[in-house]
C-alpha atoms as a PDB file:
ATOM      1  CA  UNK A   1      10.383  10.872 -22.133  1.00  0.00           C
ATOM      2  CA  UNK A   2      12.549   9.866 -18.916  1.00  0.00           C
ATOM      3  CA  UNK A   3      12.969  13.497 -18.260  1.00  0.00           C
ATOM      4  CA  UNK A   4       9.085  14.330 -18.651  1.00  0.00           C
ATOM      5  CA  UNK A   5       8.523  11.318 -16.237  1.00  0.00           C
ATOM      6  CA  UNK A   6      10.827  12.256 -13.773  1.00  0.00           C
ATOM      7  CA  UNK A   7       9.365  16.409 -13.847  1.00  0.00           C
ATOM      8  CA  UNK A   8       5.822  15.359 -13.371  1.00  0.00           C
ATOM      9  CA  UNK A   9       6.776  13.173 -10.379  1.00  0.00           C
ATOM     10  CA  UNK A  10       8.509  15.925  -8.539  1.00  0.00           C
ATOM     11  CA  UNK A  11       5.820  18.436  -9.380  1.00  0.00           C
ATOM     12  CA  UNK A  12       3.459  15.947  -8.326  1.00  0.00           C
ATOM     13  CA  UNK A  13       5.832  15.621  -5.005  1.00  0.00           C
ATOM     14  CA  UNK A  14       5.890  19.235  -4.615  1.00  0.00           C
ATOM     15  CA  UNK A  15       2.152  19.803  -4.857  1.00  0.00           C
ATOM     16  CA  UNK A  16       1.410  17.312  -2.589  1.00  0.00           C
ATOM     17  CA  UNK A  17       3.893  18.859  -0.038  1.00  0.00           C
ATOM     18  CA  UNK A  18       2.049  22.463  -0.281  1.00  0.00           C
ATOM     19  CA  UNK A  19      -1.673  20.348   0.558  1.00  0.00           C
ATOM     20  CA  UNK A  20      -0.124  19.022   3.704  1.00  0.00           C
ATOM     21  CA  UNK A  21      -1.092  20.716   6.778  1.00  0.00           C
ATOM     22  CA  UNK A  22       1.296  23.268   8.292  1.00  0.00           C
ATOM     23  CA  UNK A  23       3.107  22.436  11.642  1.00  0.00           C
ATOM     24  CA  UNK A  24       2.740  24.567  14.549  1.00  0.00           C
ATOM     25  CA  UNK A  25       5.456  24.657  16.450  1.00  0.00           C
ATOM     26  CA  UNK A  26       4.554  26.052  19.777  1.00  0.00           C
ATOM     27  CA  UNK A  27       6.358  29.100  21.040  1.00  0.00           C
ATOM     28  CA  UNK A  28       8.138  28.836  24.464  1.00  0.00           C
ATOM     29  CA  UNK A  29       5.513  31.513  25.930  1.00  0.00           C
ATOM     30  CA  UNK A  30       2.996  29.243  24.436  1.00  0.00           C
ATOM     31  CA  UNK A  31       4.455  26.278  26.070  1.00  0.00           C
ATOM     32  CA  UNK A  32       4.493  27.545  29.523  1.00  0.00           C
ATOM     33  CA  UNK A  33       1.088  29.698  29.001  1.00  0.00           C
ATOM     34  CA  UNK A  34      -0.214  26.247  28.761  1.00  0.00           C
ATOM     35  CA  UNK A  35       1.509  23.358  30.363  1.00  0.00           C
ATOM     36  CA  UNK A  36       4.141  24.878  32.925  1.00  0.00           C
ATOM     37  CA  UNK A  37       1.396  26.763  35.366  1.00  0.00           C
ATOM     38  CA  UNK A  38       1.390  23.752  37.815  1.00  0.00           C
ATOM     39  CA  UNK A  39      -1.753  22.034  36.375  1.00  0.00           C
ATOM     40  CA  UNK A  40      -1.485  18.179  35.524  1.00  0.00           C
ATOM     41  CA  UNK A  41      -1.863  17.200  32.203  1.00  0.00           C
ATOM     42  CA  UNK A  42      -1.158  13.255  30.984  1.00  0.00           C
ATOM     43  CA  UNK A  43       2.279  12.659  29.037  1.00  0.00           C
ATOM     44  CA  UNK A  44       3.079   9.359  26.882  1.00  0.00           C
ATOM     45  CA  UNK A  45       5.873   7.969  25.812  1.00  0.00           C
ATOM     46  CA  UNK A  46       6.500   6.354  22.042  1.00  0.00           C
ATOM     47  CA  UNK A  47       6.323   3.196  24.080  1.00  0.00           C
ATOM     48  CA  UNK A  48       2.270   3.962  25.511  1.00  0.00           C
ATOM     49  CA  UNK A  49       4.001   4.636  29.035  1.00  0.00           C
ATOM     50  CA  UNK A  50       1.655   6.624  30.135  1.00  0.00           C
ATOM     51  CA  UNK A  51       2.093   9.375  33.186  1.00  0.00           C
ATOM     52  CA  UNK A  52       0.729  12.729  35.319  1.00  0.00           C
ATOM     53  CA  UNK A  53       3.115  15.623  34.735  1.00  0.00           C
ATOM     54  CA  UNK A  54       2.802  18.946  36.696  1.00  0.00           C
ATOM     55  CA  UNK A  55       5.415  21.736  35.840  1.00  0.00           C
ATOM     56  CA  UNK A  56       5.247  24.209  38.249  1.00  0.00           C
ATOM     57  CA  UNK A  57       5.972  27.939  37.419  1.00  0.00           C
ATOM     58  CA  UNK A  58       8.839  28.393  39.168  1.00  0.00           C
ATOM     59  CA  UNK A  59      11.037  25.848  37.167  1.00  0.00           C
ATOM     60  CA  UNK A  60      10.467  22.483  39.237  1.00  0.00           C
ATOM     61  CA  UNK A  61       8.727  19.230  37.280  1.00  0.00           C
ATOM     62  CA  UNK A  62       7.164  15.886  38.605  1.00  0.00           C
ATOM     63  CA  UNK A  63       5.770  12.621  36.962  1.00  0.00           C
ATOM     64  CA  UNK A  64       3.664   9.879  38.542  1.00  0.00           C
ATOM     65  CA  UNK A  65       2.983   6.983  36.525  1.00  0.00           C
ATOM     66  CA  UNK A  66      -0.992   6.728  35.561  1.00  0.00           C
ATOM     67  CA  UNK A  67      -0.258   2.427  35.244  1.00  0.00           C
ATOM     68  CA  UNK A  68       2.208  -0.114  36.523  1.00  0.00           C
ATOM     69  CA  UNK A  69       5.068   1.042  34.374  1.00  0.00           C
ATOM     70  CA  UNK A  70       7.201   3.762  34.691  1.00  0.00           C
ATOM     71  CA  UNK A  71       9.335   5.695  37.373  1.00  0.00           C
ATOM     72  CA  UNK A  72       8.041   8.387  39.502  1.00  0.00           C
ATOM     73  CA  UNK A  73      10.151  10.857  39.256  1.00  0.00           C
ATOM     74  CA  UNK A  74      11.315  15.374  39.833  1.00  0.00           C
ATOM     75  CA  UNK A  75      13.476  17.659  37.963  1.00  0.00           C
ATOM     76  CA  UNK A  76      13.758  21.077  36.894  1.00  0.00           C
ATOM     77  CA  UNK A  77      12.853  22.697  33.686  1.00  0.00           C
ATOM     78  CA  UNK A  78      13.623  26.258  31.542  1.00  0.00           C
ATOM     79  CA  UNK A  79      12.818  27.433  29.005  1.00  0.00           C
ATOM     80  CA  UNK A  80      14.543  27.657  25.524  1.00  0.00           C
ATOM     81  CA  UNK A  81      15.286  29.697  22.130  1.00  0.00           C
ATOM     82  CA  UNK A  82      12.737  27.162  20.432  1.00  0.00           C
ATOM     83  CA  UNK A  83      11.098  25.252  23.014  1.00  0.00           C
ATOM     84  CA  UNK A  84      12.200  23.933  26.689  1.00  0.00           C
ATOM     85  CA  UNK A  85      14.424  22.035  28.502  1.00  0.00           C
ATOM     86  CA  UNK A  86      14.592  19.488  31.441  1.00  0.00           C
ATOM     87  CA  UNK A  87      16.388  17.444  33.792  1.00  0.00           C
ATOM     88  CA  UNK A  88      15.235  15.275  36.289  1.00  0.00           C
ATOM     89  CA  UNK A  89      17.082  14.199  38.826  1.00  0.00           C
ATOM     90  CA  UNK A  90      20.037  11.968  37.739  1.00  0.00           C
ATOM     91  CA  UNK A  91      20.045  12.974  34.865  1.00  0.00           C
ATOM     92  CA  UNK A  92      21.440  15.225  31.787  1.00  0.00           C
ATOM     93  CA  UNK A  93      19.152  17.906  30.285  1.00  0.00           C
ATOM     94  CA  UNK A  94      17.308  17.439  27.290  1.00  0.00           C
ATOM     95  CA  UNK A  95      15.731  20.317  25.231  1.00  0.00           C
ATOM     96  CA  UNK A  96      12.473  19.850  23.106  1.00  0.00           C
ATOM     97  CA  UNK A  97       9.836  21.470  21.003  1.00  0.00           C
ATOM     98  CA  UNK A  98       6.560  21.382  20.731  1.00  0.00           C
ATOM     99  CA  UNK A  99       3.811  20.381  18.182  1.00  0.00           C
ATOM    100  CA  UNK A 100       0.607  21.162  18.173  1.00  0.00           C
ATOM    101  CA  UNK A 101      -1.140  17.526  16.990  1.00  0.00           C
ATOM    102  CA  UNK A 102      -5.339  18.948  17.439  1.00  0.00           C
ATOM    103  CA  UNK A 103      -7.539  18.085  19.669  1.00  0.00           C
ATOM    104  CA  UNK A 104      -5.600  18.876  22.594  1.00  0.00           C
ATOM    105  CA  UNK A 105      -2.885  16.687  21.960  1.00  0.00           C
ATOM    106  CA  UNK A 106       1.155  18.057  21.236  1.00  0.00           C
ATOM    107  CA  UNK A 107       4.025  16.006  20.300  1.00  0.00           C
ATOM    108  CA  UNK A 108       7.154  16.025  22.079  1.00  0.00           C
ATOM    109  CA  UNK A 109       9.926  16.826  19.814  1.00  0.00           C
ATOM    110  CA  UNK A 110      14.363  16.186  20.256  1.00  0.00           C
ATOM    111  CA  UNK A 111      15.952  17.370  16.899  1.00  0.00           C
ATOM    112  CA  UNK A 112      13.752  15.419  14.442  1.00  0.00           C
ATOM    113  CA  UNK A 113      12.953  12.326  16.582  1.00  0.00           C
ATOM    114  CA  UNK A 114       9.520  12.459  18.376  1.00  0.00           C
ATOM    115  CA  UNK A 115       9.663  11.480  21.867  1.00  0.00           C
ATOM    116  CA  UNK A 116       5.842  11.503  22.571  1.00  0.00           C
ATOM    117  CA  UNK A 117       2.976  13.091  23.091  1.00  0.00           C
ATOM    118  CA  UNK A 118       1.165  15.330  25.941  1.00  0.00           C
ATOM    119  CA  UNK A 119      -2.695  16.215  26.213  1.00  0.00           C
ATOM    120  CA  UNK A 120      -4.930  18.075  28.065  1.00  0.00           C
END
């Protein structure tokens, strides 16, 4: 009886894994198609930090705070094999990938942590 249990719950697990939407991961032409062509879009941190990016085509980055928190600051970005990378200034390089969320929002992936989200 244990055994029946226990196979009905993972089928049941299973199943419900196939229903859930699939995750689009954006493609690094997708990513700077649509964010790094020097048009500001609004980034937010997990924290609601909220702030104006602009990526410009050529590789360089800025962010203005859109509220009283958070540090203006530039860098340099490049794409990668599954996403993109940056670095502002004084600092190391981080890579990420994207995930389209709907209704023009993406989250901001490192390895399996989210980091936040962008919109348009």
């Amino acid at each position: 009886m244990r055994a029946l249990v226990s196979g009905l719950a993972t089928a049941a697990l299973i199943d419900g894994a196939a229903a859930a939407p699939a995750v689009t991961k954006m493609t690094p032409n997708e990513i700077q198609a649509t964010f790094f062509n020097g048009q500001p879009f609004t980034s937010s941190t997990t924290s609601n930090i909220q702030f104006k990016m602009v990526f410009m085509p050529g590789g360089k980055m800025t962010r203005e705070p859109a509220g009283k928190s958070g540090i203006k600051g530039e860098g340099t970005w490049k794409l990668s094999k599954d996403g993109f990378c940056t670095t502002w200034k004084g600092s190391k390089e981080n890579c990420y990938t994207l995930i389209a969320g709907g209704n023009n929002k993406w989250s901001v992936v490192k390895g399996t942590a989210a980091m936040g989200t962008w919109s348009k």
